[in-house]
Structures are given as C-alpha cells and as structure tokens.
PDB file of N, CA and C in Angstrom:
ATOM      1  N   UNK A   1      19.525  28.492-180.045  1.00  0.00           N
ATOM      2  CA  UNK A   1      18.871  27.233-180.370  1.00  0.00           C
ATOM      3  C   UNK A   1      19.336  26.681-181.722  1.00  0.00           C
ATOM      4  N   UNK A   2      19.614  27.647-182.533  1.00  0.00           N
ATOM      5  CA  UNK A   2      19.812  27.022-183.923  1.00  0.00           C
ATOM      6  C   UNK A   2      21.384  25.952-183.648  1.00  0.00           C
ATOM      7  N   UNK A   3      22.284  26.656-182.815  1.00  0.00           N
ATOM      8  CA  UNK A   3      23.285  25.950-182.984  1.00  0.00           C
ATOM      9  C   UNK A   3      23.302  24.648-182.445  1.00  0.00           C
ATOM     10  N   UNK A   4      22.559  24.298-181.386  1.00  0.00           N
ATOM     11  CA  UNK A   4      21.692  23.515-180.887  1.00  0.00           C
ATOM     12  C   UNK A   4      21.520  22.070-182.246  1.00  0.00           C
ATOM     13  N   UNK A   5      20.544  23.150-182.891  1.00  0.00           N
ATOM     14  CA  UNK A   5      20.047  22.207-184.434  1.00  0.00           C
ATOM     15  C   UNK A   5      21.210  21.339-185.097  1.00  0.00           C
ATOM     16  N   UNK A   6      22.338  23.087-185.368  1.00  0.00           N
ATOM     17  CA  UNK A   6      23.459  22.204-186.128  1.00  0.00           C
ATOM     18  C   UNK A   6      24.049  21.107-185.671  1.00  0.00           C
ATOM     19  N   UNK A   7      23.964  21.037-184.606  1.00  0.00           N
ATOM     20  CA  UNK A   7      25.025  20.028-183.861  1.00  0.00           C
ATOM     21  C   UNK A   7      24.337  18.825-183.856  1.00  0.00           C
ATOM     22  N   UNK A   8      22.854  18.395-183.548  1.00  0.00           N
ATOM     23  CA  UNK A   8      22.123  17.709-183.745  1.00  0.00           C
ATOM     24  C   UNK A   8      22.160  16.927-185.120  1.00  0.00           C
ATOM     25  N   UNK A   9      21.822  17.717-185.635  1.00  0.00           N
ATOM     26  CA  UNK A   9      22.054  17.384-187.417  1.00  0.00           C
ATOM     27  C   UNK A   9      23.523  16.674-187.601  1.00  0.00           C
ATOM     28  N   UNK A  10      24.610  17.734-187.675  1.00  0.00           N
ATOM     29  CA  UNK A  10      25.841  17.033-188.269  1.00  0.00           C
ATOM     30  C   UNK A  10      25.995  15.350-186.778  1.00  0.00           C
ATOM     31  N   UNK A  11      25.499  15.762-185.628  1.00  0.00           N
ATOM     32  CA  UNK A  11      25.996  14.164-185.247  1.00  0.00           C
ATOM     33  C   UNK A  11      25.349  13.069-185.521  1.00  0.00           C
ATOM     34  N   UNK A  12      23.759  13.300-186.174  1.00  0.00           N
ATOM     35  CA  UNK A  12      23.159  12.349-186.661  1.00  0.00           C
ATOM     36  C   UNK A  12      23.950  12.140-188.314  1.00  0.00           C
ATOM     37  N   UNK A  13      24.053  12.525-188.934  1.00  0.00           N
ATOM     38  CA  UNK A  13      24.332  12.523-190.120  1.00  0.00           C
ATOM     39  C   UNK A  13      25.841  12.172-190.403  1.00  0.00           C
ATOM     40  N   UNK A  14      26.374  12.312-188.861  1.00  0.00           N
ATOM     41  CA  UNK A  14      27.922  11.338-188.919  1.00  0.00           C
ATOM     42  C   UNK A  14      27.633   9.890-188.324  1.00  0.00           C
ATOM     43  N   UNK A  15      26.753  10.036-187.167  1.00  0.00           N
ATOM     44  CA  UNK A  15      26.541   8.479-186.628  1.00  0.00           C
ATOM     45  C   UNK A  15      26.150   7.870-187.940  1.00  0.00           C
ATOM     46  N   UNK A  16      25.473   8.132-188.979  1.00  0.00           N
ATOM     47  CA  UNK A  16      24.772   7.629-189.837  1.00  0.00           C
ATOM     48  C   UNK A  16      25.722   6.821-191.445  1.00  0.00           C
ATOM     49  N   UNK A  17      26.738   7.362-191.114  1.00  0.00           N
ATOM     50  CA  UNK A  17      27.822   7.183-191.618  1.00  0.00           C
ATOM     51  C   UNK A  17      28.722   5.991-191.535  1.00  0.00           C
ATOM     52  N   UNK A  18      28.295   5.310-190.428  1.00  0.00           N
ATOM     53  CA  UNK A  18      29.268   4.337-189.873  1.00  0.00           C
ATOM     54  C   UNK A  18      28.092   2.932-189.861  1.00  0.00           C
ATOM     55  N   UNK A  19      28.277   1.842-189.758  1.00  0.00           N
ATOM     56  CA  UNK A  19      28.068   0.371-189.503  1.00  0.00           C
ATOM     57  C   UNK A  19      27.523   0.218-188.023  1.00  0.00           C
ATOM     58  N   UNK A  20      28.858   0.680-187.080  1.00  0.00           N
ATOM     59  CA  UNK A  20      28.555   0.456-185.973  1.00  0.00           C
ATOM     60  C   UNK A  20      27.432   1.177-184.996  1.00  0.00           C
ATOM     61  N   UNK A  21      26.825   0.723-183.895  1.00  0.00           N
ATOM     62  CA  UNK A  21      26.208   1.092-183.065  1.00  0.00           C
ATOM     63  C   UNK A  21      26.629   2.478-181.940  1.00  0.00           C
ATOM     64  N   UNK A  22      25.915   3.126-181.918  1.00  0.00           N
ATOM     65  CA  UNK A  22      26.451   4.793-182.166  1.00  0.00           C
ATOM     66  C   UNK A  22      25.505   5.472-180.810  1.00  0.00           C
ATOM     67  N   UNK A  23      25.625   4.691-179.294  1.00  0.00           N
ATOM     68  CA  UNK A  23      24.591   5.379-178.658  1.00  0.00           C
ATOM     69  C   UNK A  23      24.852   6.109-177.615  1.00  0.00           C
ATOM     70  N   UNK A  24      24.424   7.471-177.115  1.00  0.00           N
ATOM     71  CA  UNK A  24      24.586   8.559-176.370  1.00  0.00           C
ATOM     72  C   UNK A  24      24.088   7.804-174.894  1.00  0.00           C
ATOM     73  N   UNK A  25      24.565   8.206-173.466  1.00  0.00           N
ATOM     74  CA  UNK A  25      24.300   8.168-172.467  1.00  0.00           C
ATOM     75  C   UNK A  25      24.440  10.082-171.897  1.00  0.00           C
ATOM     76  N   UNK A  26      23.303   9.627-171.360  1.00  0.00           N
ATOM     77  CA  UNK A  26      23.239  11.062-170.888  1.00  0.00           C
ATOM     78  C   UNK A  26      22.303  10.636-169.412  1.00  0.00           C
ATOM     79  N   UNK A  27      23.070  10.899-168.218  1.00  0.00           N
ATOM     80  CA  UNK A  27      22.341  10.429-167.185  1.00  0.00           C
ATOM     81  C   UNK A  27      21.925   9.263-167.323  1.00  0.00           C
ATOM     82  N   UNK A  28      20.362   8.795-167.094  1.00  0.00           N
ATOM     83  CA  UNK A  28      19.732   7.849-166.947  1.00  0.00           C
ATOM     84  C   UNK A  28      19.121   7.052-168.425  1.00  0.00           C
ATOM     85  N   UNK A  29      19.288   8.033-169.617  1.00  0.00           N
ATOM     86  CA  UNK A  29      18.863   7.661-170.825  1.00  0.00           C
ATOM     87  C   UNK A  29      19.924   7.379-171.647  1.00  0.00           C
ATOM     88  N   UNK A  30      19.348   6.621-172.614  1.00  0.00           N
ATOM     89  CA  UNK A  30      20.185   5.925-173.545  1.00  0.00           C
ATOM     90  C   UNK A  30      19.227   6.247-174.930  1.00  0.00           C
ATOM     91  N   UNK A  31      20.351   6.982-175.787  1.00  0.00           N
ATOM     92  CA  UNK A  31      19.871   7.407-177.039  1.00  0.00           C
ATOM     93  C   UNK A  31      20.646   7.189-178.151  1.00  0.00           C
ATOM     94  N   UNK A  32      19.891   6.732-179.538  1.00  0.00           N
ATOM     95  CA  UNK A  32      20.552   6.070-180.328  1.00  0.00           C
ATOM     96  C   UNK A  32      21.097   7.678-181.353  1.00  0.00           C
ATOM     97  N   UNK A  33      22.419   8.114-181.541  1.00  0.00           N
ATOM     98  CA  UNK A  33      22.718   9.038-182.076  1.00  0.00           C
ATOM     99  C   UNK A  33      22.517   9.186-183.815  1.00  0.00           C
ATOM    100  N   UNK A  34      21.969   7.892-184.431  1.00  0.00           N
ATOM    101  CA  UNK A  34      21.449   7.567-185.331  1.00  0.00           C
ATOM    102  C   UNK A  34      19.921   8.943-185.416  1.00  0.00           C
ATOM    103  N   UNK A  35      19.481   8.844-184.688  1.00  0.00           N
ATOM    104  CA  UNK A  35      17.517   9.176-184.571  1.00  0.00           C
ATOM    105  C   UNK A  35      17.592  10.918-183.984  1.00  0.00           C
ATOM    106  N   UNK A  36      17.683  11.830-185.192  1.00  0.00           N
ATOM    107  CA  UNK A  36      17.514  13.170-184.910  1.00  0.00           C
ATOM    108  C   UNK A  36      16.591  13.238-183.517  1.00  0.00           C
ATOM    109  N   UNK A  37      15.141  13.146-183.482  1.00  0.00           N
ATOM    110  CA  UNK A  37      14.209  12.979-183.022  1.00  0.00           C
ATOM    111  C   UNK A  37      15.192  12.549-181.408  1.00  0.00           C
ATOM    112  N   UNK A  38      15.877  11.923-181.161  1.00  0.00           N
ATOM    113  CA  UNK A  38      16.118  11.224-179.718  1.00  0.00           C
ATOM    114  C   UNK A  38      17.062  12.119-179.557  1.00  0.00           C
ATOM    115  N   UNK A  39      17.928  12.743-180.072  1.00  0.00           N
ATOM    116  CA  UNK A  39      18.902  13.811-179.840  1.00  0.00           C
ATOM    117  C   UNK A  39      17.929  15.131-179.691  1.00  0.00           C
ATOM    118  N   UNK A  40      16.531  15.492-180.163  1.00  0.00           N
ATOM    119  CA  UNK A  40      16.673  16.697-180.083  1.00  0.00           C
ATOM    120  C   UNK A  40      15.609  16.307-178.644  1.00  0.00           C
ATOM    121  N   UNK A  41      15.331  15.336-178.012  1.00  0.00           N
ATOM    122  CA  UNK A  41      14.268  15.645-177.047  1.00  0.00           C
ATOM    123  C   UNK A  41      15.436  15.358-175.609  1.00  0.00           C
ATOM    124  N   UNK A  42      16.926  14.905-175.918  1.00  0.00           N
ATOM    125  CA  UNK A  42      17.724  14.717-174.933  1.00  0.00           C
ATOM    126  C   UNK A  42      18.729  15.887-174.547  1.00  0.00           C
ATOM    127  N   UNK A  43      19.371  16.220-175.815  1.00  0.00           N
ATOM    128  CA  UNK A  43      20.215  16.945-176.041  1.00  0.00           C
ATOM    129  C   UNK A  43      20.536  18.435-174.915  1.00  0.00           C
ATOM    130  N   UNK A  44      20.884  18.752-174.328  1.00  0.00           N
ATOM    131  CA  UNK A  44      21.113  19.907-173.871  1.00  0.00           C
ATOM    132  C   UNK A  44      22.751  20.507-174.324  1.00  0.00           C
ATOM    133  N   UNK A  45      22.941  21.782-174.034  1.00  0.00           N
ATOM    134  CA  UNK A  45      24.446  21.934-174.368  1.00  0.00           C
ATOM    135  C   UNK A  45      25.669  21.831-172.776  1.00  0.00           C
ATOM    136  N   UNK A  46      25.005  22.020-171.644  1.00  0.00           N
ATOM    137  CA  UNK A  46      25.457  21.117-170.359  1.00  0.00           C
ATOM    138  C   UNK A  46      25.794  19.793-170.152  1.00  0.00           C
ATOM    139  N   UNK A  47      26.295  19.480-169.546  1.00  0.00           N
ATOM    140  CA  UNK A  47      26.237  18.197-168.889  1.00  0.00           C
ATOM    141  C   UNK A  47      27.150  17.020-169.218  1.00  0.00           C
ATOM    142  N   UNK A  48      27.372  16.325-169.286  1.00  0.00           N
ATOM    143  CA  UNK A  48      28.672  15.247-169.306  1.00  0.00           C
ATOM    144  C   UNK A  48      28.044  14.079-169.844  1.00  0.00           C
ATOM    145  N   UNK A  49      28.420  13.211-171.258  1.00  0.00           N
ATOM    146  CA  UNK A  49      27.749  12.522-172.183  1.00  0.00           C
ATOM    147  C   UNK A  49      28.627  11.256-172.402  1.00  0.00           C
ATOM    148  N   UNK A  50      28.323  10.440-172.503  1.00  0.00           N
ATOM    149  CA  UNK A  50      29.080   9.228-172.419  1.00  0.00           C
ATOM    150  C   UNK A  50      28.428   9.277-174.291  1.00  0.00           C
ATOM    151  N   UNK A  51      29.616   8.711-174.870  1.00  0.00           N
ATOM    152  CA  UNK A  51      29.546   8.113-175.687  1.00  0.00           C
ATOM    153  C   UNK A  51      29.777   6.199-176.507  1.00  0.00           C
ATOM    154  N   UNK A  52      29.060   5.225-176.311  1.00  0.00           N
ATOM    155  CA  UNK A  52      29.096   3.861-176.313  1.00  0.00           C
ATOM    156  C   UNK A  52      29.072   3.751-178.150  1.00  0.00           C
ATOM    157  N   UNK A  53      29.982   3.255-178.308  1.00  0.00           N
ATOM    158  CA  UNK A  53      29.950   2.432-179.983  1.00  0.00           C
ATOM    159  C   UNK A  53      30.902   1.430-179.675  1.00  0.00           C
ATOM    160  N   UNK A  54      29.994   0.455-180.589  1.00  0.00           N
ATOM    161  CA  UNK A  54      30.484  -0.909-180.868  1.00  0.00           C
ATOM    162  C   UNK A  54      29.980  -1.104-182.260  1.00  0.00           C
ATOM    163  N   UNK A  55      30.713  -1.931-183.144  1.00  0.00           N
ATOM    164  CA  UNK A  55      30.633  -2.487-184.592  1.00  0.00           C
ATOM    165  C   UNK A  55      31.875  -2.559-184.844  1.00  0.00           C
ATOM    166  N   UNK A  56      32.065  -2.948-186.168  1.00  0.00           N
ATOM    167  CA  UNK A  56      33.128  -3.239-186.914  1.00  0.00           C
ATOM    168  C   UNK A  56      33.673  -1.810-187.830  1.00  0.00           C
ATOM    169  N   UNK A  57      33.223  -0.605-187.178  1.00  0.00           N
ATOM    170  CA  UNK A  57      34.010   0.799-187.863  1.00  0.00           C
ATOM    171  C   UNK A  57      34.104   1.459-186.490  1.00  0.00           C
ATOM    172  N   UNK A  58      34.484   0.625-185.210  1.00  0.00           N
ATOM    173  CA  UNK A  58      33.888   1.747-184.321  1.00  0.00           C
ATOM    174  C   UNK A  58      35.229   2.319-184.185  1.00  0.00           C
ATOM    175  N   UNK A  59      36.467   2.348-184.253  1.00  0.00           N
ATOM    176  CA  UNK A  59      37.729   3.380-184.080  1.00  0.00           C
ATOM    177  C   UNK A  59      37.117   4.442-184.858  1.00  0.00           C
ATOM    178  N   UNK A  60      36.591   4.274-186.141  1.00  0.00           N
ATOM    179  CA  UNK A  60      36.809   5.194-187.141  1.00  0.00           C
ATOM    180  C   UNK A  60      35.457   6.115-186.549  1.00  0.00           C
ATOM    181  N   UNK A  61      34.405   5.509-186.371  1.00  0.00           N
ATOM    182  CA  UNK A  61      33.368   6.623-185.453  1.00  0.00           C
ATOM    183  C   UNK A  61      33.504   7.014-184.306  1.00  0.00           C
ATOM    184  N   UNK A  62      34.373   6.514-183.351  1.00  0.00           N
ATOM    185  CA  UNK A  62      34.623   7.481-182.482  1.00  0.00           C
ATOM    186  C   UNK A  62      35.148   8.616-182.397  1.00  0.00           C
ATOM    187  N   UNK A  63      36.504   8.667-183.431  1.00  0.00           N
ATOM    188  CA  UNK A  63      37.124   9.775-183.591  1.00  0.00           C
ATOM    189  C   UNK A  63      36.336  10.594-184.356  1.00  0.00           C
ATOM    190  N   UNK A  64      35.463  10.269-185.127  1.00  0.00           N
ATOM    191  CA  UNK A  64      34.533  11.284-185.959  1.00  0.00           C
ATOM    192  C   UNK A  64      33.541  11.871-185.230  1.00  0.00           C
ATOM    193  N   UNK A  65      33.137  10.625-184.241  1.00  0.00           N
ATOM    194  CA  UNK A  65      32.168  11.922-183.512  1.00  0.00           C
ATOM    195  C   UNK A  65      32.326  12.470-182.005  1.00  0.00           C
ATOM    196  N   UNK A  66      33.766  11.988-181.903  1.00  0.00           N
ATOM    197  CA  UNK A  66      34.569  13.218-180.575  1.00  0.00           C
ATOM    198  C   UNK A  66      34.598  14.357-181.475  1.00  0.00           C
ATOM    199  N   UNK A  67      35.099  14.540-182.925  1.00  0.00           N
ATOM    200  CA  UNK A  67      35.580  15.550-183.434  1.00  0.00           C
ATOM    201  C   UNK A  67      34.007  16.469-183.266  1.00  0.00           C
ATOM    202  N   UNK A  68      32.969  15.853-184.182  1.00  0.00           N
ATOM    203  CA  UNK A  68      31.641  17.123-183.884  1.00  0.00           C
ATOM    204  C   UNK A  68      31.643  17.144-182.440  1.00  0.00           C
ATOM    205  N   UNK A  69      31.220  16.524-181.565  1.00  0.00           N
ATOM    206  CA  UNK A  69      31.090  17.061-180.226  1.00  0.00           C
ATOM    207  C   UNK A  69      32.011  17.860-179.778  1.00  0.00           C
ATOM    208  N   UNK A  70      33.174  17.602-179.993  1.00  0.00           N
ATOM    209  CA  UNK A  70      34.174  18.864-179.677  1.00  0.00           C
ATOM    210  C   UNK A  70      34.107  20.462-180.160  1.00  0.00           C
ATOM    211  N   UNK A  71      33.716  20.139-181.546  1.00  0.00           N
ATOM    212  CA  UNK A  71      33.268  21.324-182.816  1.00  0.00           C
ATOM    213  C   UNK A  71      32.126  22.063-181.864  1.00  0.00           C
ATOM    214  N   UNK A  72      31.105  21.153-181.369  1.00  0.00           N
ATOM    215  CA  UNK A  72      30.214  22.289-180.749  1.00  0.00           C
ATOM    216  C   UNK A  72      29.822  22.653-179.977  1.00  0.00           C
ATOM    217  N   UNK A  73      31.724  22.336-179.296  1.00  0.00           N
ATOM    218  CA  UNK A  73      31.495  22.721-177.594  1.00  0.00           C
ATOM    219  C   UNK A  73      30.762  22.112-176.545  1.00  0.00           C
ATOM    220  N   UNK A  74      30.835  20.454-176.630  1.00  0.00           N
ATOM    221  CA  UNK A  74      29.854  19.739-175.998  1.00  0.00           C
ATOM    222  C   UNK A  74      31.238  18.679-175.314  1.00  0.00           C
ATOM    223  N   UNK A  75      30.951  18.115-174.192  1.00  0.00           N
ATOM    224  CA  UNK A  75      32.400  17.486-173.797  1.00  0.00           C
ATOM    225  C   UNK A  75      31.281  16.134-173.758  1.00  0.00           C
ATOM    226  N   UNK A  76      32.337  15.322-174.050  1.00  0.00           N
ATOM    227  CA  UNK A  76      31.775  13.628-174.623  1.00  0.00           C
ATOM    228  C   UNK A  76      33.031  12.726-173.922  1.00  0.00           C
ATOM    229  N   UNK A  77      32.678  11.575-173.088  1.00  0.00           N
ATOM    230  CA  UNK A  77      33.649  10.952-172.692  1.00  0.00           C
ATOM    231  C   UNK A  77      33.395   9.783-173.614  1.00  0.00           C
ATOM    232  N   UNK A  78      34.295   9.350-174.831  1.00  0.00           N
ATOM    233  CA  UNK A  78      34.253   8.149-175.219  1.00  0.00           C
ATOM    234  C   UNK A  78      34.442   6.791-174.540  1.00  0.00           C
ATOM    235  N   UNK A  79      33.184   5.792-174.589  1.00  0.00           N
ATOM    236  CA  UNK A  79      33.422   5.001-174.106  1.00  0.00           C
ATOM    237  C   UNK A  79      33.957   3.788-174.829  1.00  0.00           C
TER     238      UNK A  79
END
C-alpha cells in the first residue's frame, strides 16, 4: 500500500507543477490528477489509464507524467 501512496503523491505533486489540465480516465471516471484525495479513492495498481492534458505546458506534462507512471509500474496511454 505504501507504494501505492508514493505514486499518488509524486503524480499529484507533478500534475501540480504544470498550467495545464492534468485529468486521469480510468474506466467510467474522470479524475483530476491535481486532487490527492481523487487519486487515492480511484487509483488501483491494475488496469489501463488514459491520460487527457490540455493547456499551454501540456508536451512538457505529459512526458513528466508518463515518466512517474512508468516509475511505478502503472501503464498510462497518453492521450
């Protein structure tokens, strides 16, 4: 579970980093990767995650947060 935490943490604290709009699809929900709280009640370490950003830094946050999702073994299809 803890690693769980870390991963939670560092992707909020990178979405948080950027301008642009930073939001997780996971199935049927849509979660803002900004809001610890919405990552830790969605989050599982299974399953196949769409990742949606739009703004004016979004090259630079996508590659930053393929890199944590990759880091913790979570597969993310950037959208």
């Amino acid at each position: 579970m803890s690693n769980k935490n870390a991963a939670i943490v560092e992707l909020s604290q990178t979405a948080n980093q950027f301008k642009s709009s930073i939001v997780l699809q996971y199935e049927n929900k849509y979660i803002d990767v900004k809001s610890i709280l919405g990552l830790f009640t969605t989050l599982v370490n299974t399953g196949e995650y769409e990742l949606h950003v739009h703004g004016p830094d979004e090259a630079e946050a996508k590659t930053a947060m393929k890199e944590v999702f990759e880091k913790h073994g979570m597969t993310v299809a950037v959208i």
